[in-house]
Protein backbone atom coordinates (compact mmCIF):
# COMPACT_ATOMS: atom_id res chain seq x y z
CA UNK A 1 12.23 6.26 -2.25
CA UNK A 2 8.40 5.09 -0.95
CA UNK A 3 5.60 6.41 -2.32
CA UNK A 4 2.57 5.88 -0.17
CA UNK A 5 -0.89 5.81 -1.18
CA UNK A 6 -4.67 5.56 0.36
CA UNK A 7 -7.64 3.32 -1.93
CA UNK A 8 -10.60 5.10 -1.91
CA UNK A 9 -13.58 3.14 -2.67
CA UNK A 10 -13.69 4.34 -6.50
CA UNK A 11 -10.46 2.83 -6.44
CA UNK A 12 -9.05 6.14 -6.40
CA UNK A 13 -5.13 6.10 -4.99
CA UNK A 14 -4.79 9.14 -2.64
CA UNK A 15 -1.21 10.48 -2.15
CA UNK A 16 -0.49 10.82 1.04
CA UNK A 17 -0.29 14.36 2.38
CA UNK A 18 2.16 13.41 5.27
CA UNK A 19 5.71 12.33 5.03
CA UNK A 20 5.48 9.59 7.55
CA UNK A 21 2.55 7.20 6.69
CA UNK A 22 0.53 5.79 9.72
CA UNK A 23 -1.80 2.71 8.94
CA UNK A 24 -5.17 2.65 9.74
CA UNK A 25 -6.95 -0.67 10.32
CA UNK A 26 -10.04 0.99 8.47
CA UNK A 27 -7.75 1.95 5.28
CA UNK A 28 -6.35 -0.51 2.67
CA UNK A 29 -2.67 1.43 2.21
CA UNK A 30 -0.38 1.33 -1.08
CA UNK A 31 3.42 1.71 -0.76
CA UNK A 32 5.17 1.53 -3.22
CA UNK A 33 9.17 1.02 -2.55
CA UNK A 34 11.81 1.87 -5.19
CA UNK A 35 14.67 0.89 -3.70
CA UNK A 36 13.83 -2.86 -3.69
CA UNK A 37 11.11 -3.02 -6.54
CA UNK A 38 8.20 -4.00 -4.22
CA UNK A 39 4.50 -2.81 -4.14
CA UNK A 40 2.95 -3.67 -0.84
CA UNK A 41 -0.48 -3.72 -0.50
CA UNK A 42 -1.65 -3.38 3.12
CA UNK A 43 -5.49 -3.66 4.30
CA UNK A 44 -6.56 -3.04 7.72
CA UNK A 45 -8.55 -5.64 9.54
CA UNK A 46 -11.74 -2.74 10.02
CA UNK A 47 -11.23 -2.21 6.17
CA UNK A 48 -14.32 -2.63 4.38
CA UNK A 49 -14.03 -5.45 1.76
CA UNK A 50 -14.92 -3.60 -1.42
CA UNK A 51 -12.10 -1.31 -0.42
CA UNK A 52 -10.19 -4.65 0.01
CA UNK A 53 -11.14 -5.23 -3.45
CA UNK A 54 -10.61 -2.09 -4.82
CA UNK A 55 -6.51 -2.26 -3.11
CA UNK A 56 -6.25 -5.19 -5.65
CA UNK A 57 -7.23 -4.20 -8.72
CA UNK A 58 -4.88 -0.91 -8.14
CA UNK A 59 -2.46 -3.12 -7.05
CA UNK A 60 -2.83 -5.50 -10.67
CA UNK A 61 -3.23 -1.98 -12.70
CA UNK A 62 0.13 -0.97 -11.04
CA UNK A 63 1.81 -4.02 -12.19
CA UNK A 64 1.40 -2.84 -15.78
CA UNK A 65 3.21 0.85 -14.33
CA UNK A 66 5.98 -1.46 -12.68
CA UNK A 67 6.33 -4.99 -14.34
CA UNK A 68 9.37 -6.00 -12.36
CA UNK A 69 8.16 -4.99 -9.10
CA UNK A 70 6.69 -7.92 -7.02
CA UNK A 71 3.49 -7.04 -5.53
CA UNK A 72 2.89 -8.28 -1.88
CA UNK A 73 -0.66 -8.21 -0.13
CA UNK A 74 -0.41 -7.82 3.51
CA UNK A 75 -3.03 -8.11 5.91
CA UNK A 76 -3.01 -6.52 9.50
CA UNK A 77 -1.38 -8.07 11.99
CA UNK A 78 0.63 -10.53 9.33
CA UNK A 79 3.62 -7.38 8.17
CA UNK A 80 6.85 -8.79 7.84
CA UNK A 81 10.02 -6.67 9.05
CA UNK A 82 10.94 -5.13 5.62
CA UNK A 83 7.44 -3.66 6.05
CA UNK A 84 7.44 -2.42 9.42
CA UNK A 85 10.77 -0.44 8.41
CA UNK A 86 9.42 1.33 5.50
CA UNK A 87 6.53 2.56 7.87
CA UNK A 88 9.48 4.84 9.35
CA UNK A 89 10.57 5.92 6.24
CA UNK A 90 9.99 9.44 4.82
CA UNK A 91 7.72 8.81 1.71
CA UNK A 92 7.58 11.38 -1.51
């Protein structure tokens, strides 16, 4: 199961409203992936950098939710494949 989630500049996390997730390079994007513990915290390239900021300290708050998931940043243009297959994937 993925959740998927957009940081607002309040460092609000947004659910997504759409079952497949499409990133943005002005969005910093949180997914977060049951099946293999992992929180991946995408920011676009056009993302503005307190967003940037604001996608990390979710990310640390979330670590406290989920202490043994692994967080991993990712920056646009840098995904690795487990990432660009969970982009397909239906999210909750």
């Amino acid at each position: 199961m993925v959740e998927a989630f957009e940081i607002d500049s309040e460092a609000k996390m947004i659910a997504s409203k759409s079952k497949i997730v499409e990133v943005d390079t002005n969005k910093v994007l949180v997914f977060v992936v049951h099946d293999t513990k992992t929180v991946y915290l995408w920011r676009g390239k056009n993302a503005d950098i307190f967003k940037k900021l604001m996608g990390t300290r979710v990310a640390a708050k979330l670590s406290h939710t989920y202490p043994d998931y692994r967080i991993r940043p990712i920056s646009e243009g840098n995904e690795p494949a487990a990432f660009k297959r969970i982009l397909g994937t239906k999210v909750k």
